[in-house]
PDB file of N, CA and C in Angstrom:
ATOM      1  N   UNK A   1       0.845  -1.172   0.000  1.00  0.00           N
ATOM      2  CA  UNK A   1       0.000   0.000   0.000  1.00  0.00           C
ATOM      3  C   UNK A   1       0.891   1.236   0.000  1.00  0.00           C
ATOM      4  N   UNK A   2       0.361   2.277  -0.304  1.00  0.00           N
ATOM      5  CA  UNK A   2       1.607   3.460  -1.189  1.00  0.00           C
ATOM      6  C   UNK A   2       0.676   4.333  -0.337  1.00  0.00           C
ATOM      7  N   UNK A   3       1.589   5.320   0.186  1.00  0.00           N
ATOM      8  CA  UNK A   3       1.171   6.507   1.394  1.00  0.00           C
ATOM      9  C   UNK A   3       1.537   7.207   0.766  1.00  0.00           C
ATOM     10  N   UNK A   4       1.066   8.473   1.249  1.00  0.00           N
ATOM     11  CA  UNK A   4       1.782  10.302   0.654  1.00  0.00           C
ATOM     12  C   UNK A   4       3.354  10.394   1.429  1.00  0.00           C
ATOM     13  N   UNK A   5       4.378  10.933   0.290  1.00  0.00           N
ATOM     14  CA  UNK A   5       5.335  11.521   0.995  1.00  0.00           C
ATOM     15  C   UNK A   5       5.280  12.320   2.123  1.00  0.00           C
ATOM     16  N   UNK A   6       5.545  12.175   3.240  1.00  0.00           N
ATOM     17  CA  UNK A   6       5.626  13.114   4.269  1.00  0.00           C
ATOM     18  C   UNK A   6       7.026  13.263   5.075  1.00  0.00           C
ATOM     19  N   UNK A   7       7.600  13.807   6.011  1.00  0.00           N
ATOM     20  CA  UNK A   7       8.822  13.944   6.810  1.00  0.00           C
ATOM     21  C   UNK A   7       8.190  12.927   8.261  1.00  0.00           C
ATOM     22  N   UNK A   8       8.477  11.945   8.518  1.00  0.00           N
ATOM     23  CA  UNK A   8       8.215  11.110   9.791  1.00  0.00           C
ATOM     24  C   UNK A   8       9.584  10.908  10.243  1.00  0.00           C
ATOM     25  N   UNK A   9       9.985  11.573  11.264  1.00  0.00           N
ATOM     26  CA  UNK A   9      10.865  11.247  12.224  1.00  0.00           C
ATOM     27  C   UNK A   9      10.779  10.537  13.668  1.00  0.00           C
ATOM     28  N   UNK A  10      11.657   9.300  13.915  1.00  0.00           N
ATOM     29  CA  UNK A  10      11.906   8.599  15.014  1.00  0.00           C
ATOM     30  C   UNK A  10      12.873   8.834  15.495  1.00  0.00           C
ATOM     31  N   UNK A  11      12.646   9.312  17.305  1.00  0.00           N
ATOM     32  CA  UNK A  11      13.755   9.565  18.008  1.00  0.00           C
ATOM     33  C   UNK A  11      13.536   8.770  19.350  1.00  0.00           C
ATOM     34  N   UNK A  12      14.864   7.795  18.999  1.00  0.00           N
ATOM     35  CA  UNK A  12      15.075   7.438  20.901  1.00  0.00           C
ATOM     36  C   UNK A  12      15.662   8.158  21.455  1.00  0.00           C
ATOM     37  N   UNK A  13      15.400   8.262  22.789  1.00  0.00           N
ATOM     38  CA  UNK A  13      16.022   9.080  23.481  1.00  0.00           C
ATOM     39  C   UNK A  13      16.019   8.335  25.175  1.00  0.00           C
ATOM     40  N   UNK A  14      17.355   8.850  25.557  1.00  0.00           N
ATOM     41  CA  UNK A  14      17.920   7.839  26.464  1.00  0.00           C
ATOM     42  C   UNK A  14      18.133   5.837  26.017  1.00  0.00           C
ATOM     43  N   UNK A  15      18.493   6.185  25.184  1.00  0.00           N
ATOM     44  CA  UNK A  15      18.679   4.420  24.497  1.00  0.00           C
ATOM     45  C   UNK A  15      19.265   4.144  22.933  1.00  0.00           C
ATOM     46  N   UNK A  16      19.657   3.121  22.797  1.00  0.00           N
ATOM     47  CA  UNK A  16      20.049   2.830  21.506  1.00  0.00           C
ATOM     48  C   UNK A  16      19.022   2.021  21.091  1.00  0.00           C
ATOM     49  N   UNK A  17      18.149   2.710  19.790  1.00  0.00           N
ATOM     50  CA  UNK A  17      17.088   1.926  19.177  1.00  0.00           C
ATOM     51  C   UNK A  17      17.667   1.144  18.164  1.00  0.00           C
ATOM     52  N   UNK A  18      17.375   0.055  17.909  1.00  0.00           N
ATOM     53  CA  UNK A  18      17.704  -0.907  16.446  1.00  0.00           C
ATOM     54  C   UNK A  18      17.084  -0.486  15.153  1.00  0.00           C
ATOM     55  N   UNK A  19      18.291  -0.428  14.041  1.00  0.00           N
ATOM     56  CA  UNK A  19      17.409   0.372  12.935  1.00  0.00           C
ATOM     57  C   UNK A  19      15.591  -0.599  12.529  1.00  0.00           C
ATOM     58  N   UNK A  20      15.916  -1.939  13.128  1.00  0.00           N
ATOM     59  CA  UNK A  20      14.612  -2.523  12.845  1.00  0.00           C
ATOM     60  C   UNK A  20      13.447  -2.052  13.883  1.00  0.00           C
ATOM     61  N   UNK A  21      13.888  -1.252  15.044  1.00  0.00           N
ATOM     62  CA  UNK A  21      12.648  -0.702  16.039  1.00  0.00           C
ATOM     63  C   UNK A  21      12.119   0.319  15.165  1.00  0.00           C
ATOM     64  N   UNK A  22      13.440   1.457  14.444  1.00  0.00           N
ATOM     65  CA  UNK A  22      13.190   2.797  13.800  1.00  0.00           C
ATOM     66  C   UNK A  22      11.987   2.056  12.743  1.00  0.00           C
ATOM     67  N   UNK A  23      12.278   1.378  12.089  1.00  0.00           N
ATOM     68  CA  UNK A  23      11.811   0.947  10.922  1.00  0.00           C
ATOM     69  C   UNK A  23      10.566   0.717  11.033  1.00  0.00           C
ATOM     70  N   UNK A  24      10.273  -0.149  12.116  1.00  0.00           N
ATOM     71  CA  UNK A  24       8.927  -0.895  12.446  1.00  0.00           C
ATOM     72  C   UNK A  24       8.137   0.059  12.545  1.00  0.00           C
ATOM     73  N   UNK A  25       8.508   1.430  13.905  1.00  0.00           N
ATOM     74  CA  UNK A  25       8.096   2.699  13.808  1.00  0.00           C
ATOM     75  C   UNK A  25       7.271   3.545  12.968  1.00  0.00           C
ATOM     76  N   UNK A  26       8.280   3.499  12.238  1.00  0.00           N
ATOM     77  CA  UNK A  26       7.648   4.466  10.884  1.00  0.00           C
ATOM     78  C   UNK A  26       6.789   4.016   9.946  1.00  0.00           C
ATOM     79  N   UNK A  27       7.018   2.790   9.052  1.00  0.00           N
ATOM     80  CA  UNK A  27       6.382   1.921   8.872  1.00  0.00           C
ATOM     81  C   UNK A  27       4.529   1.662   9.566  1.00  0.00           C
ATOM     82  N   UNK A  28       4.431   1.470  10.548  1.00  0.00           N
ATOM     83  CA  UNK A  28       3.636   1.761  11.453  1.00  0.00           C
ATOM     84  C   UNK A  28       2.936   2.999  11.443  1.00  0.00           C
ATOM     85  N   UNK A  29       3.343   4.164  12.061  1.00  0.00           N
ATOM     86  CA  UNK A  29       2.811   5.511  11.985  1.00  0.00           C
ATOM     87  C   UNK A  29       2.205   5.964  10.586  1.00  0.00           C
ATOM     88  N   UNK A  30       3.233   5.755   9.815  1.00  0.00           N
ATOM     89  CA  UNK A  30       2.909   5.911   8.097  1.00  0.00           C
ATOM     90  C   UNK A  30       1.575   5.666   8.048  1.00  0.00           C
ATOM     91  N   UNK A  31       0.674   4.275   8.380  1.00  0.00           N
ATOM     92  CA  UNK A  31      -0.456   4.079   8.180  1.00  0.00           C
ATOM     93  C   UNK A  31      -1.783   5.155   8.731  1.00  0.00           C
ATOM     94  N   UNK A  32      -1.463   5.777   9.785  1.00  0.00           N
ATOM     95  CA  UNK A  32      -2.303   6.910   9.866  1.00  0.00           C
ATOM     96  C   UNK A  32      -2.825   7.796   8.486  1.00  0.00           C
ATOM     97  N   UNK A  33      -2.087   7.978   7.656  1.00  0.00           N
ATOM     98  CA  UNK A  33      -2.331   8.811   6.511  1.00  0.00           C
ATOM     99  C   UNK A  33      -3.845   8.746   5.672  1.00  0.00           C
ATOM    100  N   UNK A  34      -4.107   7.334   6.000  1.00  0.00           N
ATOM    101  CA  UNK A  34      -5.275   7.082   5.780  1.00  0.00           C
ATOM    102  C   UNK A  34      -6.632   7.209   6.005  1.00  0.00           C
ATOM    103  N   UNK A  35      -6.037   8.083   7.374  1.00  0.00           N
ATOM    104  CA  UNK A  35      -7.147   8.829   8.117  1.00  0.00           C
ATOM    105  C   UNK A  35      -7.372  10.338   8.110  1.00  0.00           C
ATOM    106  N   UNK A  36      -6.186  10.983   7.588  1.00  0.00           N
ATOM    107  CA  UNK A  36      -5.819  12.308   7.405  1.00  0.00           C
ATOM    108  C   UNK A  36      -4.480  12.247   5.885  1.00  0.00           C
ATOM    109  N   UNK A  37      -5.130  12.749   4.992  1.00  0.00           N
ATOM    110  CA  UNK A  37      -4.084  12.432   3.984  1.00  0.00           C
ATOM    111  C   UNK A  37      -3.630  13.627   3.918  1.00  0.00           C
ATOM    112  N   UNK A  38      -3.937  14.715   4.822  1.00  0.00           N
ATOM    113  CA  UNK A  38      -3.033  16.121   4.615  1.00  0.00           C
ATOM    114  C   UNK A  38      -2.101  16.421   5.367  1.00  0.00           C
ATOM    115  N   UNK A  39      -1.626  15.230   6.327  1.00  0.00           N
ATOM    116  CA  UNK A  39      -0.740  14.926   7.368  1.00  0.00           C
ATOM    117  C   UNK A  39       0.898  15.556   6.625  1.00  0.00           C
ATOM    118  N   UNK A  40       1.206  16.648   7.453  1.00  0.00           N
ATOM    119  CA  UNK A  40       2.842  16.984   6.488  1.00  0.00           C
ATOM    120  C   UNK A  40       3.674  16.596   7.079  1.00  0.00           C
ATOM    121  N   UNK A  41       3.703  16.271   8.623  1.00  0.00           N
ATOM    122  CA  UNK A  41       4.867  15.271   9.363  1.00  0.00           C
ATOM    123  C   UNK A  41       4.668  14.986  10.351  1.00  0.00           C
ATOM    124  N   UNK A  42       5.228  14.077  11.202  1.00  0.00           N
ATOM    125  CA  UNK A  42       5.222  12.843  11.967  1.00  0.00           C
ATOM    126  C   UNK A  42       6.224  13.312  12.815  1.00  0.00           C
ATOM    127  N   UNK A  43       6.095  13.235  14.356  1.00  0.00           N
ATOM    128  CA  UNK A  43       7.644  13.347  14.871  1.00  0.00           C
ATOM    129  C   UNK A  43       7.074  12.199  16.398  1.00  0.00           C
ATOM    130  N   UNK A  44       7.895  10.830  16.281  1.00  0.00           N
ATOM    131  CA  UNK A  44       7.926   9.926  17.020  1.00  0.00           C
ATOM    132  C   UNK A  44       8.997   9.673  17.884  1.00  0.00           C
ATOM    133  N   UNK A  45       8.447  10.120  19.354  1.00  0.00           N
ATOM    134  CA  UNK A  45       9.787  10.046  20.105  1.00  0.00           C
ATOM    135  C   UNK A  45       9.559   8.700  21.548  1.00  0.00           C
ATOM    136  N   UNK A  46      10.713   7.907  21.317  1.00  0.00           N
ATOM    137  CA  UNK A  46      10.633   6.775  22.284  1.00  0.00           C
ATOM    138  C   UNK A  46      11.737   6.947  23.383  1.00  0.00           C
ATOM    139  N   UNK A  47      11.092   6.936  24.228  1.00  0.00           N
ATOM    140  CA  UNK A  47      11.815   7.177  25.645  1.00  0.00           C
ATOM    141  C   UNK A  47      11.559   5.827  26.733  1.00  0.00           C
ATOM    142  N   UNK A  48      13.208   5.412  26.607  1.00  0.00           N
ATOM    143  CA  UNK A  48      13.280   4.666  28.272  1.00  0.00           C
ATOM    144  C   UNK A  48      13.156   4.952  29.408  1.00  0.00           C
ATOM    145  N   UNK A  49      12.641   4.802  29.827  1.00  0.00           N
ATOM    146  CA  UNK A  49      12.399   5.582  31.036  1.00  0.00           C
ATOM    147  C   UNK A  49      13.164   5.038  32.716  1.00  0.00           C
ATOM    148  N   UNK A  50      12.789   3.338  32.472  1.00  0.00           N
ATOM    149  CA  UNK A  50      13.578   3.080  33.733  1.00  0.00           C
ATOM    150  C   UNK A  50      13.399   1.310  33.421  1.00  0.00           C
ATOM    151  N   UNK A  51      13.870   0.596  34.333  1.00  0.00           N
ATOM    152  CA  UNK A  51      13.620  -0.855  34.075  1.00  0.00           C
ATOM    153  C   UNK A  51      12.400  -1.418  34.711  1.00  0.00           C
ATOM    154  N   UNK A  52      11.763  -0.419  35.320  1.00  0.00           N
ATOM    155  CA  UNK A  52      10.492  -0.943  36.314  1.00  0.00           C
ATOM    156  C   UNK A  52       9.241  -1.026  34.574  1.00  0.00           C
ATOM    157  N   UNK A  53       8.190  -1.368  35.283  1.00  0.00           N
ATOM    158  CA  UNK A  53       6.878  -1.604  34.858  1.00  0.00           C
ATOM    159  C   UNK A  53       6.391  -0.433  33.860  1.00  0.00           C
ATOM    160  N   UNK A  54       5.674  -0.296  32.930  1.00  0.00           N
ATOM    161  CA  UNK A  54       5.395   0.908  32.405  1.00  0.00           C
ATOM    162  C   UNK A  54       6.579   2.273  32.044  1.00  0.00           C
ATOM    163  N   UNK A  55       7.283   1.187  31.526  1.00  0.00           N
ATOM    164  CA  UNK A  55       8.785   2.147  31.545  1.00  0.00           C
ATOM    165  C   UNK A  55       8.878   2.492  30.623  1.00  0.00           C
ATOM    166  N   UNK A  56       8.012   2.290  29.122  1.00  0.00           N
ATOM    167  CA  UNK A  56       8.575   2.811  28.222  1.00  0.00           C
ATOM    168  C   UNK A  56       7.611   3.309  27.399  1.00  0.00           C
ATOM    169  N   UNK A  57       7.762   4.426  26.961  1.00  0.00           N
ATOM    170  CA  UNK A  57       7.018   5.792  26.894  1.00  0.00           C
ATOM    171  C   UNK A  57       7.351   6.284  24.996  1.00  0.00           C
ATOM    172  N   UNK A  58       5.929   6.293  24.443  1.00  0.00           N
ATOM    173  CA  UNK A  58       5.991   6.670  23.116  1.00  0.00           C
ATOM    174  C   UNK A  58       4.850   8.040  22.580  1.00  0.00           C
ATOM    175  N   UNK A  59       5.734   9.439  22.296  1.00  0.00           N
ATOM    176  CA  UNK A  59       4.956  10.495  22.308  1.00  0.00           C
ATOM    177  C   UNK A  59       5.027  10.417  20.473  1.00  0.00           C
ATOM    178  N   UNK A  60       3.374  10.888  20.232  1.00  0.00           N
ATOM    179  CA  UNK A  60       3.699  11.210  18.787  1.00  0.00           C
ATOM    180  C   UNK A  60       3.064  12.788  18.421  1.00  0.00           C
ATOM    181  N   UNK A  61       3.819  13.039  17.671  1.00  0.00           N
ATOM    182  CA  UNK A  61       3.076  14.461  17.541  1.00  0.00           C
ATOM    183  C   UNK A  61       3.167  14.756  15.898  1.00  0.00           C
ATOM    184  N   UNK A  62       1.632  14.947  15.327  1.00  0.00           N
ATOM    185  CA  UNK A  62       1.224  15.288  13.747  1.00  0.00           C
ATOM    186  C   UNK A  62       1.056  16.587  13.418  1.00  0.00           C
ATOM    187  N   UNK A  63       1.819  16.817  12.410  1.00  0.00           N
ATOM    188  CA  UNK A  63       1.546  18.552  12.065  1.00  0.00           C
ATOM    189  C   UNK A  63       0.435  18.031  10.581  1.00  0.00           C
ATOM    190  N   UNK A  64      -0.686  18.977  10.323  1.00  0.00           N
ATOM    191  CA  UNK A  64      -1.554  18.893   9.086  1.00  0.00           C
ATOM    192  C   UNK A  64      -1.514  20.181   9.090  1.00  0.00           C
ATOM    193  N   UNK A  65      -2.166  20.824   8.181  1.00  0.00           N
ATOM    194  CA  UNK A  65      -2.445  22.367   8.255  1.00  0.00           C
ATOM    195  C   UNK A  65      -3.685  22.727   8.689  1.00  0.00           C
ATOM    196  N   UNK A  66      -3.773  23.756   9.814  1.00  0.00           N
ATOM    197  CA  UNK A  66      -4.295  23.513  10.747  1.00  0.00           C
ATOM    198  C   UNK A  66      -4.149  23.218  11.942  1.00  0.00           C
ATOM    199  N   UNK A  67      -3.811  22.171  12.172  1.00  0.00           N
ATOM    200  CA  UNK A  67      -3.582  21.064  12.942  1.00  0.00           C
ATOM    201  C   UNK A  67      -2.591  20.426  13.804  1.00  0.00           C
ATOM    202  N   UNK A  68      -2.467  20.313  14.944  1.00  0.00           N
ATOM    203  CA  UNK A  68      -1.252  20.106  15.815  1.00  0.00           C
ATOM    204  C   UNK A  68      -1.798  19.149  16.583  1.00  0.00           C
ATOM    205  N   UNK A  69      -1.395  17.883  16.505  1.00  0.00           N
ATOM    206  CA  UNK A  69      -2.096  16.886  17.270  1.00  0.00           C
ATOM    207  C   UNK A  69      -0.833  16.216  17.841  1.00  0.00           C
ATOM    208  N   UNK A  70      -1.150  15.758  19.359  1.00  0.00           N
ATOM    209  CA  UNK A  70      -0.032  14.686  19.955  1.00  0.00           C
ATOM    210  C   UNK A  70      -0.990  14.071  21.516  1.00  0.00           C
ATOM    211  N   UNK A  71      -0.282  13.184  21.199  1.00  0.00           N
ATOM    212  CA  UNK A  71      -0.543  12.153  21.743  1.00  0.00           C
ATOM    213  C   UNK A  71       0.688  11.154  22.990  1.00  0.00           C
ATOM    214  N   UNK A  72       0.585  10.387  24.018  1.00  0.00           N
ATOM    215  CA  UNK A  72       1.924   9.626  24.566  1.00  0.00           C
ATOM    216  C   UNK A  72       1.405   8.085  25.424  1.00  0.00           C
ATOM    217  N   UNK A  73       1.789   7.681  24.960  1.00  0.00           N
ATOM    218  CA  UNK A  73       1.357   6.512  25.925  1.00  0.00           C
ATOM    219  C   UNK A  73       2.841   5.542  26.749  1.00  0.00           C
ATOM    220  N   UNK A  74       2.178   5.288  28.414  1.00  0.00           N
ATOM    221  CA  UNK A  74       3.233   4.688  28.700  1.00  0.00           C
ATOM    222  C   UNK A  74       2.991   2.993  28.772  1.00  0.00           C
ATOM    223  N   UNK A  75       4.015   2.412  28.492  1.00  0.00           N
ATOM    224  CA  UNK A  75       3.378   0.614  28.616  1.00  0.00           C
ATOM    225  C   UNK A  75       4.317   0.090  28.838  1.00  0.00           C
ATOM    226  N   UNK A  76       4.720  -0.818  28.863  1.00  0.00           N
ATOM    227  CA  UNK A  76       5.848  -2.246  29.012  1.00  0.00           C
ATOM    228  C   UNK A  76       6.833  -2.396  28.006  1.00  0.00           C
ATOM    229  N   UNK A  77       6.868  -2.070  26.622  1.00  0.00           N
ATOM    230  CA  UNK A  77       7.665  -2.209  26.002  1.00  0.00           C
ATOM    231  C   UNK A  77       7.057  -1.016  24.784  1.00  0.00           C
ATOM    232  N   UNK A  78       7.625  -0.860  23.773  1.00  0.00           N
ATOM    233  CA  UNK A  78       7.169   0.125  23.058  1.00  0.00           C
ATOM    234  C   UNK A  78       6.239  -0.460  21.872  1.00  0.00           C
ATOM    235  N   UNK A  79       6.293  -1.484  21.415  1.00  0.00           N
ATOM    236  CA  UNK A  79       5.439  -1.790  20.763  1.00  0.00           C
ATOM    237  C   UNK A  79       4.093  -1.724  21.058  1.00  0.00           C
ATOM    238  N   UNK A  80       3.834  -2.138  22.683  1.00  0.00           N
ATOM    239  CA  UNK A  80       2.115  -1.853  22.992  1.00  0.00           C
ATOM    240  C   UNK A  80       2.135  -0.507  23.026  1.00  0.00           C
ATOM    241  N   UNK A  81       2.951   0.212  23.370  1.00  0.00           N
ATOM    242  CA  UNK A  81       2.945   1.858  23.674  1.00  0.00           C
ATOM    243  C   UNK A  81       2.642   2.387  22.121  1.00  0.00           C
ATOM    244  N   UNK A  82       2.640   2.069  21.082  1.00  0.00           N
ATOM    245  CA  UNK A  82       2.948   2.410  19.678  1.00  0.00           C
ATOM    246  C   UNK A  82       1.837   2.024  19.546  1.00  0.00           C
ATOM    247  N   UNK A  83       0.963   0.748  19.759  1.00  0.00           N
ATOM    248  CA  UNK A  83      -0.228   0.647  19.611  1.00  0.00           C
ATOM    249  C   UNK A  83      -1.280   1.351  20.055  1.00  0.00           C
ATOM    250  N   UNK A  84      -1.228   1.420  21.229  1.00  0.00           N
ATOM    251  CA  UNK A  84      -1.876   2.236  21.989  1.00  0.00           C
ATOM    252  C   UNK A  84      -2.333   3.812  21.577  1.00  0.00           C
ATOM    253  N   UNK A  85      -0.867   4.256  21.390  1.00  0.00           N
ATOM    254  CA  UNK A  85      -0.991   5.763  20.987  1.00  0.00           C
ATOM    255  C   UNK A  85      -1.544   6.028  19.436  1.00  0.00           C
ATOM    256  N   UNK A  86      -1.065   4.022  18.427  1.00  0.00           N
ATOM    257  CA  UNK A  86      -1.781   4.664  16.596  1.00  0.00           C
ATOM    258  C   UNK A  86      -3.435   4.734  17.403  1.00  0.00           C
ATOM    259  N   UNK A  87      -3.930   3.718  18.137  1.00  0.00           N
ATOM    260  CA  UNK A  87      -5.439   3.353  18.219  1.00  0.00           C
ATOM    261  C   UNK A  87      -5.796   4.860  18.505  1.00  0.00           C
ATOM    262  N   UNK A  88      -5.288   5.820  19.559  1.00  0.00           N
ATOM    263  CA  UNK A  88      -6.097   6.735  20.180  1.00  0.00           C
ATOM    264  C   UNK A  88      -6.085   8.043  18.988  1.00  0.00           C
ATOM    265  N   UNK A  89      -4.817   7.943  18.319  1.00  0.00           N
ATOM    266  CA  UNK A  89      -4.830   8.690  17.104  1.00  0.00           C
ATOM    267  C   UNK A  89      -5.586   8.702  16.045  1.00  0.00           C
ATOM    268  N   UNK A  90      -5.793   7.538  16.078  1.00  0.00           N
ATOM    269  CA  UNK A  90      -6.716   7.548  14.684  1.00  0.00           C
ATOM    270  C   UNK A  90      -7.740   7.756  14.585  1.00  0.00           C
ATOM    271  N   UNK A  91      -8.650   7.687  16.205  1.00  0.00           N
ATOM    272  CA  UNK A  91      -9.952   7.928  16.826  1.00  0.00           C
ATOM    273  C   UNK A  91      -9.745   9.801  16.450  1.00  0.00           C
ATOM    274  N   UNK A  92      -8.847  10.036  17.123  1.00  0.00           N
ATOM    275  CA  UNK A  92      -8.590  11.422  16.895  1.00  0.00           C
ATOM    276  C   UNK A  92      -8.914  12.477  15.504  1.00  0.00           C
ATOM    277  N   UNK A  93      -8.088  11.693  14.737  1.00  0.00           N
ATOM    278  CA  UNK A  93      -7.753  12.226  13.150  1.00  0.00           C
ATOM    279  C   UNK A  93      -9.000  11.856  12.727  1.00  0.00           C
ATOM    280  N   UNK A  94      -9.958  10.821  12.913  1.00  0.00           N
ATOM    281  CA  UNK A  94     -11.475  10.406  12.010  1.00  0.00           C
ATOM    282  C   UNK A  94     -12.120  11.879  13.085  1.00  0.00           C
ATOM    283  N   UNK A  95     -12.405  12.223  13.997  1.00  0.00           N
ATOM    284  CA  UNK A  95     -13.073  13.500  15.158  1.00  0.00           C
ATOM    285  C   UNK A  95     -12.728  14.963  14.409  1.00  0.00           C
ATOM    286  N   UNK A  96     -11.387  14.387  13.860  1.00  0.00           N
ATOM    287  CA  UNK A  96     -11.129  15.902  13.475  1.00  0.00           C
ATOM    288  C   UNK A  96     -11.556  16.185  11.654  1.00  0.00           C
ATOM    289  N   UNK A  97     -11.589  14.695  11.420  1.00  0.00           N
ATOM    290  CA  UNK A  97     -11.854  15.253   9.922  1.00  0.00           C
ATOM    291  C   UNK A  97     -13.267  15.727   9.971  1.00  0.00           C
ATOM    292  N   UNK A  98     -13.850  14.786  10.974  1.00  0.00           N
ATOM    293  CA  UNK A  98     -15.501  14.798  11.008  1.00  0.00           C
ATOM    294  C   UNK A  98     -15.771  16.634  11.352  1.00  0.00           C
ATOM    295  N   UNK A  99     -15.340  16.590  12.071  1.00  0.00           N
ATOM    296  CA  UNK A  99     -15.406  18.829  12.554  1.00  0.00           C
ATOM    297  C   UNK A  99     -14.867  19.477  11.840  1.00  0.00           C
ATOM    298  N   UNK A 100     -13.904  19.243  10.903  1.00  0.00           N
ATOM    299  CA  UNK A 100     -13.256  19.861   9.579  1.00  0.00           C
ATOM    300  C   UNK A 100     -14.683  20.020   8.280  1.00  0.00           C
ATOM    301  N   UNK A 101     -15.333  18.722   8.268  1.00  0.00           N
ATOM    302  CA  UNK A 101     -15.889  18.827   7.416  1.00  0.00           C
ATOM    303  C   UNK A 101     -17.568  19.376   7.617  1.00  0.00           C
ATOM    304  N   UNK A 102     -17.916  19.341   8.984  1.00  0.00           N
ATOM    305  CA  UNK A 102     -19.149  19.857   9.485  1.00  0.00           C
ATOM    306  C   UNK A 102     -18.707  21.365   9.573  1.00  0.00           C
ATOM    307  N   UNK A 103     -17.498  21.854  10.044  1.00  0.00           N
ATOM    308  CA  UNK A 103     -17.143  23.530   9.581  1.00  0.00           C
ATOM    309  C   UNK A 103     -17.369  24.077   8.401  1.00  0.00           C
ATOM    310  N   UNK A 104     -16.677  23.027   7.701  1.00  0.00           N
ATOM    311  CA  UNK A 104     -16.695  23.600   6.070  1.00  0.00           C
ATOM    312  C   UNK A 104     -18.073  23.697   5.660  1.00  0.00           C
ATOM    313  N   UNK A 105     -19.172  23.090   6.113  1.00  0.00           N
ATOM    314  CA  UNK A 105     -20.466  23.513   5.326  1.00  0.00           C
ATOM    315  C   UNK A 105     -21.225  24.100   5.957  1.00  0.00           C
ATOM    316  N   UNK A 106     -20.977  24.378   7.100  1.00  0.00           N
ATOM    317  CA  UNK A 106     -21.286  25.496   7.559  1.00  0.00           C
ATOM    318  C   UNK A 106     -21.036  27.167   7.745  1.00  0.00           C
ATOM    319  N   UNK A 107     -19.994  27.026   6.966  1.00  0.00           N
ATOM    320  CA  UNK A 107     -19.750  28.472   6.415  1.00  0.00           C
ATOM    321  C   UNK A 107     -20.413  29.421   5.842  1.00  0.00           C
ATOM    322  N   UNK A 108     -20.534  30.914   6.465  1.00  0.00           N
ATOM    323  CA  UNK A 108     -21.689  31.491   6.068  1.00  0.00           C
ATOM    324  C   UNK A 108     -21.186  32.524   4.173  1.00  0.00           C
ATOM    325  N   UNK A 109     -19.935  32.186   4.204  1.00  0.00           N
ATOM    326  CA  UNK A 109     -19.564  33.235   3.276  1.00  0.00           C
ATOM    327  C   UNK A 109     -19.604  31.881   1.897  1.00  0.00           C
ATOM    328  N   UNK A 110     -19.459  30.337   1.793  1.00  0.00           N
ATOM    329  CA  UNK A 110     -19.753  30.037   0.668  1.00  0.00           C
ATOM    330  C   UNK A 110     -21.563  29.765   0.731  1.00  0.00           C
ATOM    331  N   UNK A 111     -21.959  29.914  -0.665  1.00  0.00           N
ATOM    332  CA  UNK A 111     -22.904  29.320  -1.376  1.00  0.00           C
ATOM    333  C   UNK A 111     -23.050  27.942  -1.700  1.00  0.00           C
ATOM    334  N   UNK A 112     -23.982  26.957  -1.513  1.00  0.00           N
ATOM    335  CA  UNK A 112     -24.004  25.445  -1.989  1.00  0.00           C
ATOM    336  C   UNK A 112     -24.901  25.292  -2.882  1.00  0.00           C
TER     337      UNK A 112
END
């Protein structure tokens, strides 16, 4: 499946990520587009946090025009954290197209 070019950046921080975590990452996030195809970039940041429980922490934040959306979830490893945060996003991005598009016809200056 073929997505829009956009800038999606992955950053660990406090850790050495494997280019196959980066990969999985992006890969991953990429699929949002499908919910917002005016999405212009992605910035995914994974943070270790500690070795205890709920230690590892994934913030994402979407620029569209318009639009500044972010999101973070903390979980056990980053893959549920990555899940967690596409599921609540995408709930998000379908809320916002839905009020994007109930604005737009409600505008008093066009004609329909």
């Amino acid at each position: 499946m073929d997505y829009i070019d956009m800038d999606i950046q992955v950053t660990p921080v406090n850790f050495n990520a494997s280019q196959d975590l980066i990969s999985h990452m992006k890969d991953y996030f990429k699929k949002l587009t499908k919910y917002n195809d005016q999405i212009t970039s992605m910035d995914v940041f994974m943070e270790s946090i500690s070795d205890e429980k709920d230690d590892k922490l994934v913030k994402l934040k979407i620029l569209a025009p318009g639009h500044e959306l972010y999101l973070q979830s903390n979980k056990g490893d980053f893959v549920t954290a990555a899940q967690d945060v596409y599921d609540r996003m995408k709930r998000q991005l379908i809320d916002q197209k839905e009020r994007d598009k109930e604005n737009h016809q409600n505008r008093p200056d066009k004609v329909y």
